[in-house]
Structures are given as structure tokens and as C-alpha cells.
N, C-alpha and C. Protein backbone atom coordinates (compact mmCIF):
# COMPACT_ATOMS: atom_id res chain seq x y z
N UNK A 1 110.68 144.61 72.39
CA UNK A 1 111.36 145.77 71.84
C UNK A 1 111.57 145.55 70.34
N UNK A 2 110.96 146.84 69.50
CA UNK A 2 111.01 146.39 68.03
C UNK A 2 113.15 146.13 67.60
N UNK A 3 113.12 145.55 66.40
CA UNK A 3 114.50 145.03 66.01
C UNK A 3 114.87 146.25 65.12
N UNK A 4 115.99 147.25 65.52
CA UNK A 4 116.53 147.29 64.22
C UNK A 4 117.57 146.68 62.93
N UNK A 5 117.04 147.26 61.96
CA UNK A 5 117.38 146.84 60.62
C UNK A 5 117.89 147.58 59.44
N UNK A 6 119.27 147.13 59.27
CA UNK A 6 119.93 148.00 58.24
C UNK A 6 119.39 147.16 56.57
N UNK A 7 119.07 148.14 56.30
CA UNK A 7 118.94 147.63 54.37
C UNK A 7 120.57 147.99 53.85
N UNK A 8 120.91 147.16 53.32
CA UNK A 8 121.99 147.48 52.15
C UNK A 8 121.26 147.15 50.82
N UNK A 9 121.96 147.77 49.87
CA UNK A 9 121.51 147.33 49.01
C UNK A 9 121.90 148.25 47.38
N UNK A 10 121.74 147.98 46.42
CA UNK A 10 122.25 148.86 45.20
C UNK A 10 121.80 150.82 45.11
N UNK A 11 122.64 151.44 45.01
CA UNK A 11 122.44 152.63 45.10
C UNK A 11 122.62 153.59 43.93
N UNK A 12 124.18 153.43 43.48
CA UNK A 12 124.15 154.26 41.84
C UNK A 12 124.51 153.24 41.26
N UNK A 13 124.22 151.67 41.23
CA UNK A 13 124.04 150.49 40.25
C UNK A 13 122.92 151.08 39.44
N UNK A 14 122.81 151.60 38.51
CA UNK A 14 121.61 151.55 37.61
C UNK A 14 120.96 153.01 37.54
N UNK A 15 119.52 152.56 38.10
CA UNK A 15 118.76 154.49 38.04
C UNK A 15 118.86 154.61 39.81
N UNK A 16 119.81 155.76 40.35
CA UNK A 16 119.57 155.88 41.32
C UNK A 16 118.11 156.31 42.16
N UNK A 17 116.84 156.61 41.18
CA UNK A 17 116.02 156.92 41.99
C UNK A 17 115.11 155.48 41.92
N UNK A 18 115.15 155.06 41.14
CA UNK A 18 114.76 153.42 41.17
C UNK A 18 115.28 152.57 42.57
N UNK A 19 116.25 152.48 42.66
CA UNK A 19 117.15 151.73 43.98
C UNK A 19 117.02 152.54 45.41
N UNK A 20 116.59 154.11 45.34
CA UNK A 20 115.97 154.67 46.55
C UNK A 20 114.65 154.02 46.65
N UNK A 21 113.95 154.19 45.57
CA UNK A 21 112.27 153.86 46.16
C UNK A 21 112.24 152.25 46.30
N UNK A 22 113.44 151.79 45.76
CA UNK A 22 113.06 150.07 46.30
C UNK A 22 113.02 149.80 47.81
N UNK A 23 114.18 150.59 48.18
CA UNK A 23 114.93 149.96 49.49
C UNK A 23 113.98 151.13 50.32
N UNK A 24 113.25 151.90 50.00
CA UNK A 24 112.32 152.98 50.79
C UNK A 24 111.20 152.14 51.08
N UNK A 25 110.76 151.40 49.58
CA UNK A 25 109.16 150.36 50.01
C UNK A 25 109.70 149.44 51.14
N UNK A 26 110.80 148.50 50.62
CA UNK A 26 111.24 147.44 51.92
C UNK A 26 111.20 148.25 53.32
N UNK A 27 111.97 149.07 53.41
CA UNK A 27 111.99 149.54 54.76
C UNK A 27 110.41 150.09 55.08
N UNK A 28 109.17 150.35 54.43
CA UNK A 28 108.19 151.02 54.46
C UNK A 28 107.36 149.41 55.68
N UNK A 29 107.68 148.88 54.28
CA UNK A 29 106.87 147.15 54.60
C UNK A 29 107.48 146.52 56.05
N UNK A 30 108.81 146.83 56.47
CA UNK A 30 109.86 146.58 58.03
C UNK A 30 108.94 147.04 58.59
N UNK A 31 108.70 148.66 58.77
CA UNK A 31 107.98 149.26 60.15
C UNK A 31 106.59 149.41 60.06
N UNK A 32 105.95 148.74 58.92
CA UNK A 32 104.13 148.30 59.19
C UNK A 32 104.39 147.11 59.95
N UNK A 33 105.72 146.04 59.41
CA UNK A 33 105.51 144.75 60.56
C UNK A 33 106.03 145.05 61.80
N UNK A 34 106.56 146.19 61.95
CA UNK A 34 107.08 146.39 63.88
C UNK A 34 108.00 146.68 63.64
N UNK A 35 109.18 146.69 62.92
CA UNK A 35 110.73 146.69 62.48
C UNK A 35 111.01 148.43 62.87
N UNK A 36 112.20 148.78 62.81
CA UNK A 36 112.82 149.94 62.69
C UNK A 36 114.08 149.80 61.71
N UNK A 37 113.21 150.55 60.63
CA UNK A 37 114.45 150.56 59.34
C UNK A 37 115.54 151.28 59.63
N UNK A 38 116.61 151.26 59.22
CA UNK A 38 117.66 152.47 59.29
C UNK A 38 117.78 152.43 57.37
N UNK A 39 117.29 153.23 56.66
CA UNK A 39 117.75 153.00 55.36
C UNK A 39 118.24 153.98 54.70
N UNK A 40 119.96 153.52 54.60
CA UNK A 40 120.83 154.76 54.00
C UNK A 40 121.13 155.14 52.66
N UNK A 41 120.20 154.43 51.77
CA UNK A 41 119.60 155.51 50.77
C UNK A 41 119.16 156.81 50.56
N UNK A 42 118.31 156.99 51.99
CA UNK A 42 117.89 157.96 51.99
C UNK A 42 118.45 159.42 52.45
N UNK A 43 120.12 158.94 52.74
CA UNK A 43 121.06 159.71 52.63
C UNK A 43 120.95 160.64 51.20
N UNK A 44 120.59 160.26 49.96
CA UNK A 44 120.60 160.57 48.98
C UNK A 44 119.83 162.03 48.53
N UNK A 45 119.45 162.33 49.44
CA UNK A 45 118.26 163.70 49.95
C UNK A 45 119.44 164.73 50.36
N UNK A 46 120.47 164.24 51.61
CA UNK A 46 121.38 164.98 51.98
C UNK A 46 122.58 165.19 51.29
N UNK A 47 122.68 163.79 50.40
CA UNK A 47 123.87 164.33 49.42
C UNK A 47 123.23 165.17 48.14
N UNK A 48 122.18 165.57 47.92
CA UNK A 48 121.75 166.80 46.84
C UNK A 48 121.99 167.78 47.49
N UNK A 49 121.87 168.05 48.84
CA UNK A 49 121.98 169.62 49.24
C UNK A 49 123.62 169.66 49.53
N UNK A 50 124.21 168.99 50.28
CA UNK A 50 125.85 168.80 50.93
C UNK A 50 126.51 167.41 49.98
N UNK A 51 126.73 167.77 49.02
CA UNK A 51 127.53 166.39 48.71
C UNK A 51 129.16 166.11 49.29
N UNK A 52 129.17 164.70 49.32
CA UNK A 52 130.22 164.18 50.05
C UNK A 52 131.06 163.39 49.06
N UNK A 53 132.30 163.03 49.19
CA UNK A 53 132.78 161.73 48.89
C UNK A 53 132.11 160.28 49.28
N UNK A 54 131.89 159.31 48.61
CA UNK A 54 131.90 157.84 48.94
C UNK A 54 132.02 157.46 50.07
N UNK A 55 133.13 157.24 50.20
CA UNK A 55 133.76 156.96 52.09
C UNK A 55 133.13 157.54 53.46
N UNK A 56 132.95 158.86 52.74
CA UNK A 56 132.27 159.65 54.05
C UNK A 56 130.64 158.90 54.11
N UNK A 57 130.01 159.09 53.23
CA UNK A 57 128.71 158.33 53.36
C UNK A 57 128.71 156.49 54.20
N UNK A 58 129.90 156.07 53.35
CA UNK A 58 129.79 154.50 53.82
C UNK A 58 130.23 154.73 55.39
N UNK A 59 131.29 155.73 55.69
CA UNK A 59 131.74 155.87 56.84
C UNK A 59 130.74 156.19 58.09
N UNK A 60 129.78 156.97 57.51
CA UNK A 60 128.69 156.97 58.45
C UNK A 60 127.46 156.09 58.22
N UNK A 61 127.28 155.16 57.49
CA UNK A 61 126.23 154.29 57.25
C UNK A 61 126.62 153.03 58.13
N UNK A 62 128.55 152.63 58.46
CA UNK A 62 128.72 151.80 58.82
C UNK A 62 128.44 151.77 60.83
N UNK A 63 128.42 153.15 61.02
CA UNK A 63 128.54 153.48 62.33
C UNK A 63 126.70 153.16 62.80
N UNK A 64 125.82 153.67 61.65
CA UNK A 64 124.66 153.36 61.81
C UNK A 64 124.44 151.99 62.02
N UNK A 65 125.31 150.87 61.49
CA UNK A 65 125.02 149.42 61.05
C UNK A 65 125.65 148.90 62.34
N UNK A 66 126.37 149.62 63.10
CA UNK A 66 126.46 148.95 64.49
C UNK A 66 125.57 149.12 65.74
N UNK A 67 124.63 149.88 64.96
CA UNK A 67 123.34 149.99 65.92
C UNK A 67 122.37 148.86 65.74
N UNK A 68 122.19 148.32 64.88
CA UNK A 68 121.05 147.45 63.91
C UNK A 68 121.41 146.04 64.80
N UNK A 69 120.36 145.45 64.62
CA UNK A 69 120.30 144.06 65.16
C UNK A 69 120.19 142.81 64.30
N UNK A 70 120.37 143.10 62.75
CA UNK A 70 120.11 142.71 61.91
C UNK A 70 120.41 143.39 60.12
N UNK A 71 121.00 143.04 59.44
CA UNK A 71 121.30 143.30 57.83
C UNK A 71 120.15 142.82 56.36
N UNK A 72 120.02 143.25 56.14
CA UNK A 72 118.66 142.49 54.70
C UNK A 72 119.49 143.26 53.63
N UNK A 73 120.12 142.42 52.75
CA UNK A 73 120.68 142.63 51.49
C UNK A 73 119.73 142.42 50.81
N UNK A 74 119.35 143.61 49.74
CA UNK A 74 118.59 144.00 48.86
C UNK A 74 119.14 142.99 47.72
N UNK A 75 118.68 142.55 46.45
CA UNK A 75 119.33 142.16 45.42
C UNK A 75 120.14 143.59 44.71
N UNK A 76 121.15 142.81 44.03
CA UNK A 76 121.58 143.89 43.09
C UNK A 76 123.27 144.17 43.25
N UNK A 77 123.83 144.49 42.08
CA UNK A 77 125.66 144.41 42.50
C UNK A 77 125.17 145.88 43.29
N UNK A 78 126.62 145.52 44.07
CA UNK A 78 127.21 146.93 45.32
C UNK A 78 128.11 146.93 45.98
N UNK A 79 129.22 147.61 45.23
CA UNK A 79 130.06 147.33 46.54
C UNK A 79 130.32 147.56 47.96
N UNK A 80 129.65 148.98 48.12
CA UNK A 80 129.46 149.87 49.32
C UNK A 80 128.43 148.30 50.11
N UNK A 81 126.98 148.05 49.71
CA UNK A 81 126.60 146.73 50.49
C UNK A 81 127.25 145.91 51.09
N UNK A 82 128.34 145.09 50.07
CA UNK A 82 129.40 144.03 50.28
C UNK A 82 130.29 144.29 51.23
N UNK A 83 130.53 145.73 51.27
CA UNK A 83 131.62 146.19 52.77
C UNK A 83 130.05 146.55 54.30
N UNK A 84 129.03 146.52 53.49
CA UNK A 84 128.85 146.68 55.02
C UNK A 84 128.11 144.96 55.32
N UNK A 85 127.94 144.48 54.34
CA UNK A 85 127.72 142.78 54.73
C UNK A 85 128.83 142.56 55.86
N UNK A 86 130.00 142.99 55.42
CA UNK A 86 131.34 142.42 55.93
C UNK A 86 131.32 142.85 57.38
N UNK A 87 131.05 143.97 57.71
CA UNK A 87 131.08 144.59 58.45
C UNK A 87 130.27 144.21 59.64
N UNK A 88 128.58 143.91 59.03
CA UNK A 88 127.82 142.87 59.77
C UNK A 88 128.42 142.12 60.45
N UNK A 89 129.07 140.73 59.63
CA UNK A 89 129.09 139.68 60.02
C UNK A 89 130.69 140.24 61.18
N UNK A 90 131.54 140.85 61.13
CA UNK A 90 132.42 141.44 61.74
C UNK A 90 131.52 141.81 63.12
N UNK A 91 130.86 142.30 63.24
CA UNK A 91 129.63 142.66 64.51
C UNK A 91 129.30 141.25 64.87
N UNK A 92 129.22 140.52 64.10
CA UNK A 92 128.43 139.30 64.24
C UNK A 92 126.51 139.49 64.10
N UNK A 93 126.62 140.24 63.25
CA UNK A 93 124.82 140.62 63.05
C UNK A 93 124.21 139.46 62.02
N UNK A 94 123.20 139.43 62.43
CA UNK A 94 122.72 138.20 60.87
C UNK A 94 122.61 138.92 59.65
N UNK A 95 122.74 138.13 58.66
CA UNK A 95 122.48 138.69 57.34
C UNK A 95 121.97 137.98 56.59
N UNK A 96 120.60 138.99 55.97
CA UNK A 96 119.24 138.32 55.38
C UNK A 96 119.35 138.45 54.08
N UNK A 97 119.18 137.75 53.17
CA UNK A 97 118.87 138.17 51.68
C UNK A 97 117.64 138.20 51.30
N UNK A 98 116.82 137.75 51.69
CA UNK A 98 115.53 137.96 51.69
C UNK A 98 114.34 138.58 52.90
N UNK A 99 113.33 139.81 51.93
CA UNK A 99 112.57 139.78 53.35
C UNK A 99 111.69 138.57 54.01
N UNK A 100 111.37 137.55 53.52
CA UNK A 100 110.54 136.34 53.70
C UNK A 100 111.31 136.23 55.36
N UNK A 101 112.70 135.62 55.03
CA UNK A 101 114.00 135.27 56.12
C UNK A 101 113.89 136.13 57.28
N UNK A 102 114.00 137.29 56.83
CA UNK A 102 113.97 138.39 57.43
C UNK A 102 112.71 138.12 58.50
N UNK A 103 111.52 138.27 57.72
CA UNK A 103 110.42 138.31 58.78
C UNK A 103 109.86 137.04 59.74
N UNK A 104 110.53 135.84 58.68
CA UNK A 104 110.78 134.54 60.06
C UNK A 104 111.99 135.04 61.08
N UNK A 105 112.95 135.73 61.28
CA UNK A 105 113.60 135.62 62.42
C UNK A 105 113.13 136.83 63.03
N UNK A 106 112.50 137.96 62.01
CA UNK A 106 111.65 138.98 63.32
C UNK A 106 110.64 138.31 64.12
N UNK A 107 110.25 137.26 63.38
CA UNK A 107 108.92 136.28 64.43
C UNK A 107 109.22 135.62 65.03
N UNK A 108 110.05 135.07 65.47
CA UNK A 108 111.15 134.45 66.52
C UNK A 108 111.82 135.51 67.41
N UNK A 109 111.94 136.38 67.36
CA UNK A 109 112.49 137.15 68.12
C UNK A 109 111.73 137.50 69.17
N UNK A 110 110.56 137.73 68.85
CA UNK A 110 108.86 138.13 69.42
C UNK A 110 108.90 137.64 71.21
């Protein structure tokens, strides 16, 4: 059964469309190797048409992150990331900083 996988990672740190298409390629590169991304960047589509407060987004990204079987912290400051790292390890989910890491424990999982 493929693993899912939450990306965290920097969002309005910097150019927000820069930090969508990063964490869009990673999650692209997850489900060519078998993975199922959940990547809530791409919330960023739904907050142009309905925008929300902060909270409400993290509030539903965190409910997504208790589905995931696994965390991959993107580089980059974030605080919204850092609460759902927390949140991870609160689940007790692993948390990857790298995809290298990442794709040794998807190959173990196998």
C-alpha cells in the first residue's frame, strides 16, 4: 500500500510562487516513486478564489497531516511547518528533512 506524505515547508517566506512550485516538484518526484503527496501549498489556488485567515488553512492542513504516514520538511524558515513538525511528532509520524531519507524509509517500508 503506497505511504502517504505530508510536505511542509516555506510558503509566504520569500516569492510565494517560487515555494509552491518547489514543494509541487517534490511532491511530483513522491508519486513517480509510488508515494501519495498531500501538498498544502496547493491550497494557494483556493485561497485566490475564497481567502481565509492563517489558522483556518493550518487548521485544515493539520487534520490532513493526521492522515499521512510520514512528514518531509522542505528547507526554508516557517512557522506554520514548525507547528505541523510538532504536530507530527505529537502523532508520532516520522519526520524527514530530506528527500534522499525520505526515499530510504519509503524502501523499507516496501
Amino acid at each position: 500500500m503506497p505511504k502517504h506524505i505530508y510536505i511542509a515547508g516555506p510558503y509566504t517566506g520569500g516569492d510565494v510562487a517560487v515555494n509552491v512550485g518547489k514543494a509541487v516538484g517534490v511532491g511530483d518526484a513522491l508519486a513517480e516513486s509510488g508515494a501519495v503527496p498531500f501538498i498544502p501549498h496547493l491550497s494557494h489556488f483556493w485561497h485566490l478564489l475564497w481567502p481565509h485567515e492563517w489558522e483556518f488553512w493550518l487548521t485544515q492542513d493539520l487534520a490532513w497531516l493526521a492522515k499521512c504516514d510520514a512528514l518531509l520538511r522542505l528547507p526554508g524558515a516557517s512557522p506554520g511547518a514548525e507547528r505541523e513538525i510538532a504536530e507530527a511528532e505529537r502523532l508520532g509520524l516520522p519526520v524527514f528533512r530530506t528527500v534522499t531519507a525520505l526515499m530510504y524509509w519509503l524502501a523499507q517500508q516496501e
